[in-house]
N, C-alpha and C. Protein backbone atom coordinates (compact mmCIF):
# COMPACT_ATOMS: atom_id res chain seq x y z
N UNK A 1 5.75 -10.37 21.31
CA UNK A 1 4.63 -9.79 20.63
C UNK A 1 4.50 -10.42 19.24
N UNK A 2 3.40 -11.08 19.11
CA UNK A 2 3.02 -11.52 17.52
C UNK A 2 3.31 -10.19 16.30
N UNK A 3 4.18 -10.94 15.67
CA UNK A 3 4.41 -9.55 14.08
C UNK A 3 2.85 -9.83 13.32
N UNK A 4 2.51 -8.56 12.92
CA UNK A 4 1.56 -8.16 12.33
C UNK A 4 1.83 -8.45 10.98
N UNK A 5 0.61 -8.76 9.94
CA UNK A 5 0.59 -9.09 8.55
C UNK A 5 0.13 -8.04 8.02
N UNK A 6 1.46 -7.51 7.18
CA UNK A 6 0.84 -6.00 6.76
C UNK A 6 1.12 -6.66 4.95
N UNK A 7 -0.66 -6.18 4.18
CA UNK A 7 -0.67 -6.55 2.81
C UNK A 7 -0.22 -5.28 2.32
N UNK A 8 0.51 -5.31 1.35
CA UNK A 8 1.25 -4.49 0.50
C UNK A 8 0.87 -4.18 -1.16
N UNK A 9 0.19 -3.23 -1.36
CA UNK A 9 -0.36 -3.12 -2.62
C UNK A 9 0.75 -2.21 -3.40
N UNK A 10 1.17 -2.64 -4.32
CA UNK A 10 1.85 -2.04 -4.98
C UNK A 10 1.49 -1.24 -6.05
N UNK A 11 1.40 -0.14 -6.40
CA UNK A 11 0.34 0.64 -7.12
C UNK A 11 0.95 1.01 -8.64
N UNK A 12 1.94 -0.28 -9.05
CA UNK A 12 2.72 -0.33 -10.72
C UNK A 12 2.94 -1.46 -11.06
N UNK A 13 2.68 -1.99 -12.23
CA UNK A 13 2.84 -3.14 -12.48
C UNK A 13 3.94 -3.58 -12.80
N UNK A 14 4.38 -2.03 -13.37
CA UNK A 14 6.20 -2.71 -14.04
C UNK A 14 7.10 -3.05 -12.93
N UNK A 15 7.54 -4.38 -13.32
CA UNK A 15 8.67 -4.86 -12.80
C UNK A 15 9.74 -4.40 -12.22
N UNK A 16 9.96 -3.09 -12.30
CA UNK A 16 11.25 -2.30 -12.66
C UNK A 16 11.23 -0.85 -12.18
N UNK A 17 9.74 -0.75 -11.69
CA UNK A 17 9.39 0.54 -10.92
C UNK A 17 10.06 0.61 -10.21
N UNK A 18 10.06 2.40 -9.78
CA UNK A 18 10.35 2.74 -8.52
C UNK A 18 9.65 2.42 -7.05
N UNK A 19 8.15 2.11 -7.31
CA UNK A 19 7.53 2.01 -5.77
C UNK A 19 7.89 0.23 -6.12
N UNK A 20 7.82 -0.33 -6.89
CA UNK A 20 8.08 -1.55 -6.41
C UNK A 20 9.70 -2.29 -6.05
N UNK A 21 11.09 -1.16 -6.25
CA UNK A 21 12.10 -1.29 -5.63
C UNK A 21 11.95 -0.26 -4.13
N UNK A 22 10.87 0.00 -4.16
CA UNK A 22 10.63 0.57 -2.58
C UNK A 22 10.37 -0.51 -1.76
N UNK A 23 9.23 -1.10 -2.63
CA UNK A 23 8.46 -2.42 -1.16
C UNK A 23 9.85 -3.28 -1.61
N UNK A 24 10.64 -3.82 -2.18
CA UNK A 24 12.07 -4.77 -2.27
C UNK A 24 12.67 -4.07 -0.99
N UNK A 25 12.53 -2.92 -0.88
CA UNK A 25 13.74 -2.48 -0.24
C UNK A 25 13.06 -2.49 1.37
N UNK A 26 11.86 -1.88 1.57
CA UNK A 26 11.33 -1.74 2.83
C UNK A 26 11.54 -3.11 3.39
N UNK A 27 11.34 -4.34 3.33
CA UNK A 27 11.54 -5.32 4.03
C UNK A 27 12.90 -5.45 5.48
N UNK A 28 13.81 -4.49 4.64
CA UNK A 28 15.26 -4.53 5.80
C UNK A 28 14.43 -3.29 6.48
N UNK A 29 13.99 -2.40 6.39
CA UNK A 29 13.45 -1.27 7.25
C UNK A 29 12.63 -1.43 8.05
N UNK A 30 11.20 -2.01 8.12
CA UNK A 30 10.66 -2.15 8.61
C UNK A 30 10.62 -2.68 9.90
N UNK A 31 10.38 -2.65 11.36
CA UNK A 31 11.05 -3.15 12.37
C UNK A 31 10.11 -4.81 12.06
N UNK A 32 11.14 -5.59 13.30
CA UNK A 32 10.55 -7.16 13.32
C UNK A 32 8.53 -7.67 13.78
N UNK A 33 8.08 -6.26 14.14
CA UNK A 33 6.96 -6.33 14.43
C UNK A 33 5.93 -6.23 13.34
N UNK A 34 6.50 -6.20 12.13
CA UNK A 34 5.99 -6.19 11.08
C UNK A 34 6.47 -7.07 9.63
N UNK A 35 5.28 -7.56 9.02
CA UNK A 35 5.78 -8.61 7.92
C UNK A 35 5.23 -7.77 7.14
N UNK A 36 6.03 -7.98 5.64
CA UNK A 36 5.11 -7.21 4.89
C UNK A 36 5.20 -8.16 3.75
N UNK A 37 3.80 -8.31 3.07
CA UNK A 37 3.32 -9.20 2.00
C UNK A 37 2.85 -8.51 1.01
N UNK A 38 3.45 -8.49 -0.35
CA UNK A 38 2.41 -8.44 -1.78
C UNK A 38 1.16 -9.04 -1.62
N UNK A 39 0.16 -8.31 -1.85
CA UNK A 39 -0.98 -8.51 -2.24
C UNK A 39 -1.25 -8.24 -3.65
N UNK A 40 -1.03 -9.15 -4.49
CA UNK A 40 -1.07 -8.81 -5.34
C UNK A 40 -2.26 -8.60 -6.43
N UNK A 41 -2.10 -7.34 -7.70
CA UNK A 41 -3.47 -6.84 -8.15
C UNK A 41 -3.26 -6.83 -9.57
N UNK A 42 -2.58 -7.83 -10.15
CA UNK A 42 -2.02 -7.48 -11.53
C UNK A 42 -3.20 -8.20 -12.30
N UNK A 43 -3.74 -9.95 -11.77
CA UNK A 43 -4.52 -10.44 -12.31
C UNK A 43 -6.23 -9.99 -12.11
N UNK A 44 -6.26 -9.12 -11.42
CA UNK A 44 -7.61 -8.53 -11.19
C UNK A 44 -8.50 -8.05 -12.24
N UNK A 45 -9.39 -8.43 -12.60
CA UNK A 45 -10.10 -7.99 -13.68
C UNK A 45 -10.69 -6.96 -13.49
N UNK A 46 -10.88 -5.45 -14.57
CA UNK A 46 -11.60 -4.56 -14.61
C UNK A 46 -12.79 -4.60 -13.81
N UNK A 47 -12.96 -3.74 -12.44
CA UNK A 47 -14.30 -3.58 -12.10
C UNK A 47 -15.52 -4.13 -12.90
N UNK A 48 -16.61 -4.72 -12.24
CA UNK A 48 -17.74 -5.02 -13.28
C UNK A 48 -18.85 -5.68 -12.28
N UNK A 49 -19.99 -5.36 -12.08
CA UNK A 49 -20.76 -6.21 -11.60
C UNK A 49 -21.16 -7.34 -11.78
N UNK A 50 -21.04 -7.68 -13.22
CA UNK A 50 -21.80 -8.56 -13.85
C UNK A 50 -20.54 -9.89 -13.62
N UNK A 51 -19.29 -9.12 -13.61
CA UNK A 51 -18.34 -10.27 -13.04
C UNK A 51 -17.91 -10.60 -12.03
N UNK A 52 -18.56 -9.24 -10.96
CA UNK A 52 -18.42 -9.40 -9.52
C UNK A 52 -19.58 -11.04 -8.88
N UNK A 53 -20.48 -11.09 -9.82
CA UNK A 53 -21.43 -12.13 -9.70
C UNK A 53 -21.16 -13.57 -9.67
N UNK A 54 -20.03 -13.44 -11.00
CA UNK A 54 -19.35 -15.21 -11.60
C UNK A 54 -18.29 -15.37 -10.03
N UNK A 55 -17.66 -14.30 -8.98
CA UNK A 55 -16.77 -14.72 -8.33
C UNK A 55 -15.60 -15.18 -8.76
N UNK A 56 -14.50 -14.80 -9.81
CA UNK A 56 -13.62 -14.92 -10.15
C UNK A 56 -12.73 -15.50 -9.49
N UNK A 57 -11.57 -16.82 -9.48
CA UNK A 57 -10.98 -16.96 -8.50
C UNK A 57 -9.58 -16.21 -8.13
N UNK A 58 -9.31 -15.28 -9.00
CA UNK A 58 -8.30 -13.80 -8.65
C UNK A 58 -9.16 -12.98 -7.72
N UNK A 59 -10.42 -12.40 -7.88
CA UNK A 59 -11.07 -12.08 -6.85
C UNK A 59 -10.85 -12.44 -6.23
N UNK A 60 -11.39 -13.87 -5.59
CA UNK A 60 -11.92 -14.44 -4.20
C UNK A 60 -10.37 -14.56 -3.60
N UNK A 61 -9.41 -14.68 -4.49
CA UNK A 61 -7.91 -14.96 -3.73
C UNK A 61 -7.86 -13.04 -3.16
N UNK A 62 -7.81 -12.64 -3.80
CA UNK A 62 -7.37 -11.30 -3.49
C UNK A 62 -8.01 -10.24 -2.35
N UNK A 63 -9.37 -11.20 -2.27
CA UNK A 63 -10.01 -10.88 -0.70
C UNK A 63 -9.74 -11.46 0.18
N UNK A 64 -9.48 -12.80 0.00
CA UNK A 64 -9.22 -13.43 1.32
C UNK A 64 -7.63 -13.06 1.24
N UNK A 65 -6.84 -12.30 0.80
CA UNK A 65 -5.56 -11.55 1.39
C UNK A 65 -5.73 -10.72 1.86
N UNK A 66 -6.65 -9.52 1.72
CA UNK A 66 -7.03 -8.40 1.98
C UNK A 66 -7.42 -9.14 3.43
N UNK A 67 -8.54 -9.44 3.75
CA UNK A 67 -9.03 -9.76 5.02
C UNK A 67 -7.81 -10.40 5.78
N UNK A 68 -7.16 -10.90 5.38
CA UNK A 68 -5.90 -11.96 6.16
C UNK A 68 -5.05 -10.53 6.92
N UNK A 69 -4.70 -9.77 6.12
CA UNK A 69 -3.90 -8.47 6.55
C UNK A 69 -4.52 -7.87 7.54
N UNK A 70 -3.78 -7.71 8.47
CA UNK A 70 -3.85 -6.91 9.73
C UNK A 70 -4.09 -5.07 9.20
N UNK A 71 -3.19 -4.77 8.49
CA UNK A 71 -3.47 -3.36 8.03
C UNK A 71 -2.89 -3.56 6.56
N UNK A 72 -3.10 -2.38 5.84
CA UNK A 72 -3.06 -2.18 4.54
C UNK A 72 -2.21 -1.12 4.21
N UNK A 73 -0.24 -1.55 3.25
CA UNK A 73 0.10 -0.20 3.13
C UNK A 73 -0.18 -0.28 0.90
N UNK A 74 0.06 0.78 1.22
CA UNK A 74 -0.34 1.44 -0.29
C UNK A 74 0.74 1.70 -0.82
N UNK A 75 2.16 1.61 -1.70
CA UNK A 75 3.17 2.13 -2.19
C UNK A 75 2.96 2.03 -3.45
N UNK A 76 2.22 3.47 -4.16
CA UNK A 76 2.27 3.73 -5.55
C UNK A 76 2.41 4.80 -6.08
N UNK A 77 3.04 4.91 -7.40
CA UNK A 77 3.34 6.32 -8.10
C UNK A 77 1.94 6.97 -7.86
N UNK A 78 2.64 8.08 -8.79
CA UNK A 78 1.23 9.45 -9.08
C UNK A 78 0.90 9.60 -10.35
N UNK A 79 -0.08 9.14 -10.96
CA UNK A 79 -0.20 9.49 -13.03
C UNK A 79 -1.47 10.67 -12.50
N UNK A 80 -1.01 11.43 -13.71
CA UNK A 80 -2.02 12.01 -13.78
C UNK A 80 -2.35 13.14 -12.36
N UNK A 81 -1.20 13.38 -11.96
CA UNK A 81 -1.88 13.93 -10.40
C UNK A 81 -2.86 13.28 -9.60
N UNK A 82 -2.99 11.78 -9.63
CA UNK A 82 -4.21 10.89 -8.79
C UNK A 82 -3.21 9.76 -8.70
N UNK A 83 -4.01 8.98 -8.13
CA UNK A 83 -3.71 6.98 -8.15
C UNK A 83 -4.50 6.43 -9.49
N UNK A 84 -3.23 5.71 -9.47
CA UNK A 84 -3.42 4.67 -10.84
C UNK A 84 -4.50 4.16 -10.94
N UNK A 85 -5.07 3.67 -11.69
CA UNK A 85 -6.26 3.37 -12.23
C UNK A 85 -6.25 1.63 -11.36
N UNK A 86 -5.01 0.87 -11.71
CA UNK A 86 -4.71 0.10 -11.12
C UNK A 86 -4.89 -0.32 -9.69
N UNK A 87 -4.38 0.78 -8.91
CA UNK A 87 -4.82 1.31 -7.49
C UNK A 87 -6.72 1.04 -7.48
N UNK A 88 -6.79 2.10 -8.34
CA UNK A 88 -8.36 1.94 -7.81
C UNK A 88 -9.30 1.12 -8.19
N UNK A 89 -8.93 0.84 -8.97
CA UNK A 89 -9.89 -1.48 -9.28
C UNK A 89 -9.50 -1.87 -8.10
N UNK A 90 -8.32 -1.82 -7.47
CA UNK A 90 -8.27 -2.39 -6.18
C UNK A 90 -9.15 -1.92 -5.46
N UNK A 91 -8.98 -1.12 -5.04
CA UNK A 91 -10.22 -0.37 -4.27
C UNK A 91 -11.61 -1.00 -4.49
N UNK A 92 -11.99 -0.65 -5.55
CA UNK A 92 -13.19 -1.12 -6.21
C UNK A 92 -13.32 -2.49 -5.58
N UNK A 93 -12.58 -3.62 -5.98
CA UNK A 93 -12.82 -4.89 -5.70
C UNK A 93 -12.95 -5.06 -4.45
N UNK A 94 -11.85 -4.69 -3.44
CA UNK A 94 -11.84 -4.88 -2.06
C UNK A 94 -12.78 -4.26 -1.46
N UNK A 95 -13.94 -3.36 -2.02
CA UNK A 95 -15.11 -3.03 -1.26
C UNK A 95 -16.43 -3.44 -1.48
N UNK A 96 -15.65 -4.75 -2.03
CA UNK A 96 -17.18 -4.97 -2.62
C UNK A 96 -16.92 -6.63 -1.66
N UNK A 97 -17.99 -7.52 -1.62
CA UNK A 97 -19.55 -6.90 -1.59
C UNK A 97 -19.70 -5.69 -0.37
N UNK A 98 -20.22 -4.34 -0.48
CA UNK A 98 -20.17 -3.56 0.51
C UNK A 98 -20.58 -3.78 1.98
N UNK A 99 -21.49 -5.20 2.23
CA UNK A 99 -22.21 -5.31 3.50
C UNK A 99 -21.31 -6.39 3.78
N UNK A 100 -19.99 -6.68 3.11
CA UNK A 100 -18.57 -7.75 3.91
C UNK A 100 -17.17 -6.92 2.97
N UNK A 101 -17.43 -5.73 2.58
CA UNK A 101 -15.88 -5.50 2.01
C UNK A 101 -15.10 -6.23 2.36
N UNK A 102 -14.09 -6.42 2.39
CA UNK A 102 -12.69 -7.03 2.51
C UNK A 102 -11.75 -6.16 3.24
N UNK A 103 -11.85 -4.74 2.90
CA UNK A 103 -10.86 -3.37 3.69
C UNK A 103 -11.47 -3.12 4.35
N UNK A 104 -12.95 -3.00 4.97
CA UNK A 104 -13.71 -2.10 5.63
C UNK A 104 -12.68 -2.76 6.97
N UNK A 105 -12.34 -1.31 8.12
CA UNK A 105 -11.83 -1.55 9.14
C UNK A 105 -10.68 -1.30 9.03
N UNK A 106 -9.97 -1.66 8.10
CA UNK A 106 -8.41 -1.86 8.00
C UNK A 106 -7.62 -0.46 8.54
N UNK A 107 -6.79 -0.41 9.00
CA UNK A 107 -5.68 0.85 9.40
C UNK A 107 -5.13 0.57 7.82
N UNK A 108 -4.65 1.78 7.49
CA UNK A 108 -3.69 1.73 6.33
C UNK A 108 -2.59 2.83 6.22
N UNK A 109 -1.91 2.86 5.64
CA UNK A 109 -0.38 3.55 5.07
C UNK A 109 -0.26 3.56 3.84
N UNK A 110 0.14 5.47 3.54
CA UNK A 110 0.54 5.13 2.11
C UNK A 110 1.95 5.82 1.97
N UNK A 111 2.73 5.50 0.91
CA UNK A 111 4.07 5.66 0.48
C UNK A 111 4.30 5.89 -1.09
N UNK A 112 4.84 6.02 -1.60
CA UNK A 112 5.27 6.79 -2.75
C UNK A 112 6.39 7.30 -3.10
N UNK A 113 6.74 6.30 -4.70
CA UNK A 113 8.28 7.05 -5.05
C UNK A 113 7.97 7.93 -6.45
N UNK A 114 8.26 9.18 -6.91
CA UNK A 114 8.01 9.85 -8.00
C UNK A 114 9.36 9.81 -8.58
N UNK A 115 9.59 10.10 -10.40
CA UNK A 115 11.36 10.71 -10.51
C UNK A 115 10.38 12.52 -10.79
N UNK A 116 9.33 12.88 -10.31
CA UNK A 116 8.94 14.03 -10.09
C UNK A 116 9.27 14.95 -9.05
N UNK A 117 8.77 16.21 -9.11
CA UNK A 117 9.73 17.18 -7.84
C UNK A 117 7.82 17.32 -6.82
N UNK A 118 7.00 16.53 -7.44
CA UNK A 118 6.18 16.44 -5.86
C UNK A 118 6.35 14.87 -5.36
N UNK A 119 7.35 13.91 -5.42
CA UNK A 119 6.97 12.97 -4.82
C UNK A 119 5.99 12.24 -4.47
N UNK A 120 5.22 12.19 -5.59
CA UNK A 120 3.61 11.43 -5.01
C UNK A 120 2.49 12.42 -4.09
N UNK A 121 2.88 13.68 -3.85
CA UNK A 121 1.88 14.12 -2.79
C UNK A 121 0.42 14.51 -3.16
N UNK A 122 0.49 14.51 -4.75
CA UNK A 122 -0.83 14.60 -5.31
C UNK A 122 -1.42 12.87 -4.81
N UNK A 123 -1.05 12.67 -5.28
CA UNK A 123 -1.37 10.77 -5.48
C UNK A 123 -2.06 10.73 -3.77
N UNK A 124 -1.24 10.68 -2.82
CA UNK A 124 -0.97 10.34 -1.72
C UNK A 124 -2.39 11.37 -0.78
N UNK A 125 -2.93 12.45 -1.33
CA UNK A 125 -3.95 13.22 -0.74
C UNK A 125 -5.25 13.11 -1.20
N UNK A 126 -4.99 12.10 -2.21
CA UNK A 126 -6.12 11.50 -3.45
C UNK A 126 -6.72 10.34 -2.43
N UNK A 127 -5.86 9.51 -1.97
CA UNK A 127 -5.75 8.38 -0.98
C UNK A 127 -6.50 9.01 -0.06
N UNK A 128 -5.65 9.69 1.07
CA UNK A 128 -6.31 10.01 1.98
C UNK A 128 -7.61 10.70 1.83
N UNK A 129 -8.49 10.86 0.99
CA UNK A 129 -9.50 11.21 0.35
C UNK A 129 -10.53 10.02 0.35
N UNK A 130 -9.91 8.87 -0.01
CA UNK A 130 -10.61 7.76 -0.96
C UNK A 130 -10.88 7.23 0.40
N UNK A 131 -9.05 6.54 1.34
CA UNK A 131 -9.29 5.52 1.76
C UNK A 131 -10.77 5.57 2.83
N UNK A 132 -11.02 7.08 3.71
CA UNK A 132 -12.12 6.67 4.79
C UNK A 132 -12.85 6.31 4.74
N UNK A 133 -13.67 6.58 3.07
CA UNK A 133 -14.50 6.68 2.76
C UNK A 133 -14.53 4.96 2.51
N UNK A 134 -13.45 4.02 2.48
CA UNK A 134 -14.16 3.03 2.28
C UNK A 134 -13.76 2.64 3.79
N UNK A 135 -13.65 3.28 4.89
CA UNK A 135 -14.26 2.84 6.37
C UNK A 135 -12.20 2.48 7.04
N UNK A 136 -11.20 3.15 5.97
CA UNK A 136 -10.00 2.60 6.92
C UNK A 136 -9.65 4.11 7.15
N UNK A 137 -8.95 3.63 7.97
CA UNK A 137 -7.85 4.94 8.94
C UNK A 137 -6.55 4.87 8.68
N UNK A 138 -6.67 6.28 8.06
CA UNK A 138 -5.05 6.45 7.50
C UNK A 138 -4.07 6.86 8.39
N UNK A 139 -3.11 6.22 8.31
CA UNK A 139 -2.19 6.88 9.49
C UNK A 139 -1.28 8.02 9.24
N UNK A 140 -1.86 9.39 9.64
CA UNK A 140 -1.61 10.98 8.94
C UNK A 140 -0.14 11.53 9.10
N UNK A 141 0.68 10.75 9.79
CA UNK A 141 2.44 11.63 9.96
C UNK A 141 3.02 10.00 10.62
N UNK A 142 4.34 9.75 10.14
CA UNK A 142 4.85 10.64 9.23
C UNK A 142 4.66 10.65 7.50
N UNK A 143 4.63 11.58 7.11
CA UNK A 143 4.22 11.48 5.41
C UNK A 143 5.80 11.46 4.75
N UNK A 144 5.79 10.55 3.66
CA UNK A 144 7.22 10.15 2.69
C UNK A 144 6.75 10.50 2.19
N UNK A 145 7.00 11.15 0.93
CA UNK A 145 7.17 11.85 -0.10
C UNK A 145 8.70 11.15 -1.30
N UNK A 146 8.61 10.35 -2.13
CA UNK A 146 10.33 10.28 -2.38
C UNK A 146 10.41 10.73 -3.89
N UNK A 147 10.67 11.93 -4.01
CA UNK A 147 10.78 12.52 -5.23
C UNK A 147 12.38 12.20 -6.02
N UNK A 148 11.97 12.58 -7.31
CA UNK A 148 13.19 12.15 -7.91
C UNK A 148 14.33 10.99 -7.53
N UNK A 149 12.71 9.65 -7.61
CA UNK A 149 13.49 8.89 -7.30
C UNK A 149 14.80 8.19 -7.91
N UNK A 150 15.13 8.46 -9.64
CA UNK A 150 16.15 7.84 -9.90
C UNK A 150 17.37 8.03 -9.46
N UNK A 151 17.47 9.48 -8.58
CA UNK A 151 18.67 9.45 -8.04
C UNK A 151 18.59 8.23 -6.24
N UNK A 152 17.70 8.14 -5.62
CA UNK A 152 17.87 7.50 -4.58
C UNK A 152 18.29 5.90 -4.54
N UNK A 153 17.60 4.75 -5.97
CA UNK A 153 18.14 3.62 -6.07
C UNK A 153 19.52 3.52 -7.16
N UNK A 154 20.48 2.68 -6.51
CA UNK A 154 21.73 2.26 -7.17
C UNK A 154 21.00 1.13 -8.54
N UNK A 155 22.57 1.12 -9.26
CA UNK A 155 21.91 0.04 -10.64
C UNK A 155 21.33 -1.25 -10.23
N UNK A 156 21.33 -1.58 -8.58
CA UNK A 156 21.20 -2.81 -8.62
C UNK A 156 19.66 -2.91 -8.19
N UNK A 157 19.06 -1.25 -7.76
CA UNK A 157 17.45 -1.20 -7.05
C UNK A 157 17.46 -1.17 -5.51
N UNK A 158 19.19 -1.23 -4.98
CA UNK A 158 19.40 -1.12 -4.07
C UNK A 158 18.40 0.57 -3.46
N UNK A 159 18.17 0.79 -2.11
CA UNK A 159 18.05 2.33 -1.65
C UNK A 159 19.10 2.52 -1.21
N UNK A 160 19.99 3.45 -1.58
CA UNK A 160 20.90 4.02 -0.82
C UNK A 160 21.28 5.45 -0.81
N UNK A 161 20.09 6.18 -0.71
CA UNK A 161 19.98 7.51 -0.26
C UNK A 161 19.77 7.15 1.69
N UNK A 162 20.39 7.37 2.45
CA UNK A 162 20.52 7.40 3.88
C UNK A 162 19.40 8.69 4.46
N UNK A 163 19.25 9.40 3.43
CA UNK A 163 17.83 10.34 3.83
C UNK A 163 16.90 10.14 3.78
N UNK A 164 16.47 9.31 2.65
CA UNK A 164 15.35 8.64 2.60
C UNK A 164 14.80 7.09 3.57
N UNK A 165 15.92 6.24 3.46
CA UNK A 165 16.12 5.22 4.85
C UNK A 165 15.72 5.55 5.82
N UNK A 166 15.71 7.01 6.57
CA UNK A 166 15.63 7.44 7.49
C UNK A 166 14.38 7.83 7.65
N UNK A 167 13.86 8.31 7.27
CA UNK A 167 12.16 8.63 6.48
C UNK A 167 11.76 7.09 6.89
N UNK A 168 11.77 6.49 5.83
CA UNK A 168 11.35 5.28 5.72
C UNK A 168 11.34 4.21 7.09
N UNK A 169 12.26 4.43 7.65
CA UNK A 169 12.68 3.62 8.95
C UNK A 169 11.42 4.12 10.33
N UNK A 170 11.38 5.82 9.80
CA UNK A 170 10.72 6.17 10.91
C UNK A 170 9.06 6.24 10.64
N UNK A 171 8.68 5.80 9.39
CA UNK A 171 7.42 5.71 8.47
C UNK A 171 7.01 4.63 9.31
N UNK A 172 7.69 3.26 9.26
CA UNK A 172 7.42 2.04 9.53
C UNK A 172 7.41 1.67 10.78
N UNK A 173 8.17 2.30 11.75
CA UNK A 173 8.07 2.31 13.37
C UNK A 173 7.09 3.09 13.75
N UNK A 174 6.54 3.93 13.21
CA UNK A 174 4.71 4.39 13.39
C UNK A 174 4.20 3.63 13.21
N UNK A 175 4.33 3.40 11.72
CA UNK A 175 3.00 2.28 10.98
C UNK A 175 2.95 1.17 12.08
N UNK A 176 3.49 0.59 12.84
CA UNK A 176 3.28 -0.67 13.61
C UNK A 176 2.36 -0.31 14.54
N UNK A 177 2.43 0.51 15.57
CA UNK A 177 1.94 0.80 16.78
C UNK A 177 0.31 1.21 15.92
N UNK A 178 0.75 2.10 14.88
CA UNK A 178 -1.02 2.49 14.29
C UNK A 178 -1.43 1.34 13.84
N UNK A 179 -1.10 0.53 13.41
CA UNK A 179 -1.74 -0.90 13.19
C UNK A 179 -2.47 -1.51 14.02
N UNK A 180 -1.57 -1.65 15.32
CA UNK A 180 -1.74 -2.63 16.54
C UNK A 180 -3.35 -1.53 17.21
N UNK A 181 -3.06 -0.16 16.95
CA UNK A 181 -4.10 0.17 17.84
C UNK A 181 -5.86 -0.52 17.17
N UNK A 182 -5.63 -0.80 15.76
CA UNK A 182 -6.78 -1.37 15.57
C UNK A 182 -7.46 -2.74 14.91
N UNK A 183 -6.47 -3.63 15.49
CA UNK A 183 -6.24 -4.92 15.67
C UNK A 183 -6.26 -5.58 17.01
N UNK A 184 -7.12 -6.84 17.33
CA UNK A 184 -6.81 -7.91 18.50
C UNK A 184 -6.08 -8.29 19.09
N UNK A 185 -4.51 -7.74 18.17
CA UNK A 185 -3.29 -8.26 18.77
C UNK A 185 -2.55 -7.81 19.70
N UNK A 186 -1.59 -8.25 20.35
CA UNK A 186 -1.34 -8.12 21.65
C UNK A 186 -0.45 -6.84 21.69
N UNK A 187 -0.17 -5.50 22.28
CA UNK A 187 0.84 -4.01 22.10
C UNK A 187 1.58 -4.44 22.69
């Protein structure tokens, strides 16, 4: 069976985050039917029409990743009880132009590490809110939640909470099959 290209938005810029020693770490979790790629959104310029016009070439790269991806997972904190602002320029960009978005279609997944006692679930119902509306299908159980994450990574960013692995292991052996159901590729 061909492994699926799953783009990976990381929803923090710092280096040193928790959701971004999540996607470090998901790579050993995830089964072999799945690749998972940064898509990355750091160089993206502020929403704008007037610059959606010039075609930026961080834009035009950052759609033709979006479109390249088979499905779309989401791993970002919670500010503010919502998604990062960061998060949603993504959004923004990848739905534009609206009559060829870039996401429209996509299956997607979201994930989330907090050192909070809701684990992202504000963030994460904000999503499932946003994403249909720009035309993807969220895949609804199983839901991660990883609260208080500084106790789950070691000094090195390692995961080695075995509760959360487990979560995570069984997050990503869904996410495949919900992928494949809305993709060309072969089950």
């Amino acid at each position: 069976m061909e492994p699926l290209d799953i783009g990976v938005i990381v929803g923090s810029l710092r280096q040193g985050s928790f959701n971004r020693k999540l996607f470090d770490n998901s790579h050993a979790l995830a089964p072999e039917g799945l690749v998972l790629r940064e898509i990355p959104i750091r160089e993206l310029p502020l929403f704008d029409q007037d610059v959606l016009e010039q075609h930026p070439a961080s834009v035009v790269d950052y759609w033709d990743a979006v479109r390249k991806a088979d499905g779309i997972l989401f791993i970002s904190p919670e500010y503010n009880y919502s998604v990062p602002g960061v998060v949603k320029n993504a959004f923004d960009w990848a739905s534009r132009p609206p009559d060829a978005a870039a996401i429209a279609g996509k299956p997607a997944g979201v994930l989330g590490a907090s050192s909070g006692r809701s684990g992202t679930m504000r963030m994460q119902l904000h999503m499932r809110q946003i994403l249909p509306a720009l035309n993807m299908a969220v895949m609804p159980k199983p839901e991660v939640f990883i609260m208080n994450a500084a106790d789950v990574f070691d000094e090195n960013g390692d995961l080695h909470d075995e509760r959360i692995r487990k979560q995570l292991t069984r997050f990503y052996a869904a996410f495949e099959p919900w992928v494949r159901k809305f993709t060309n590729r072969d089950s």
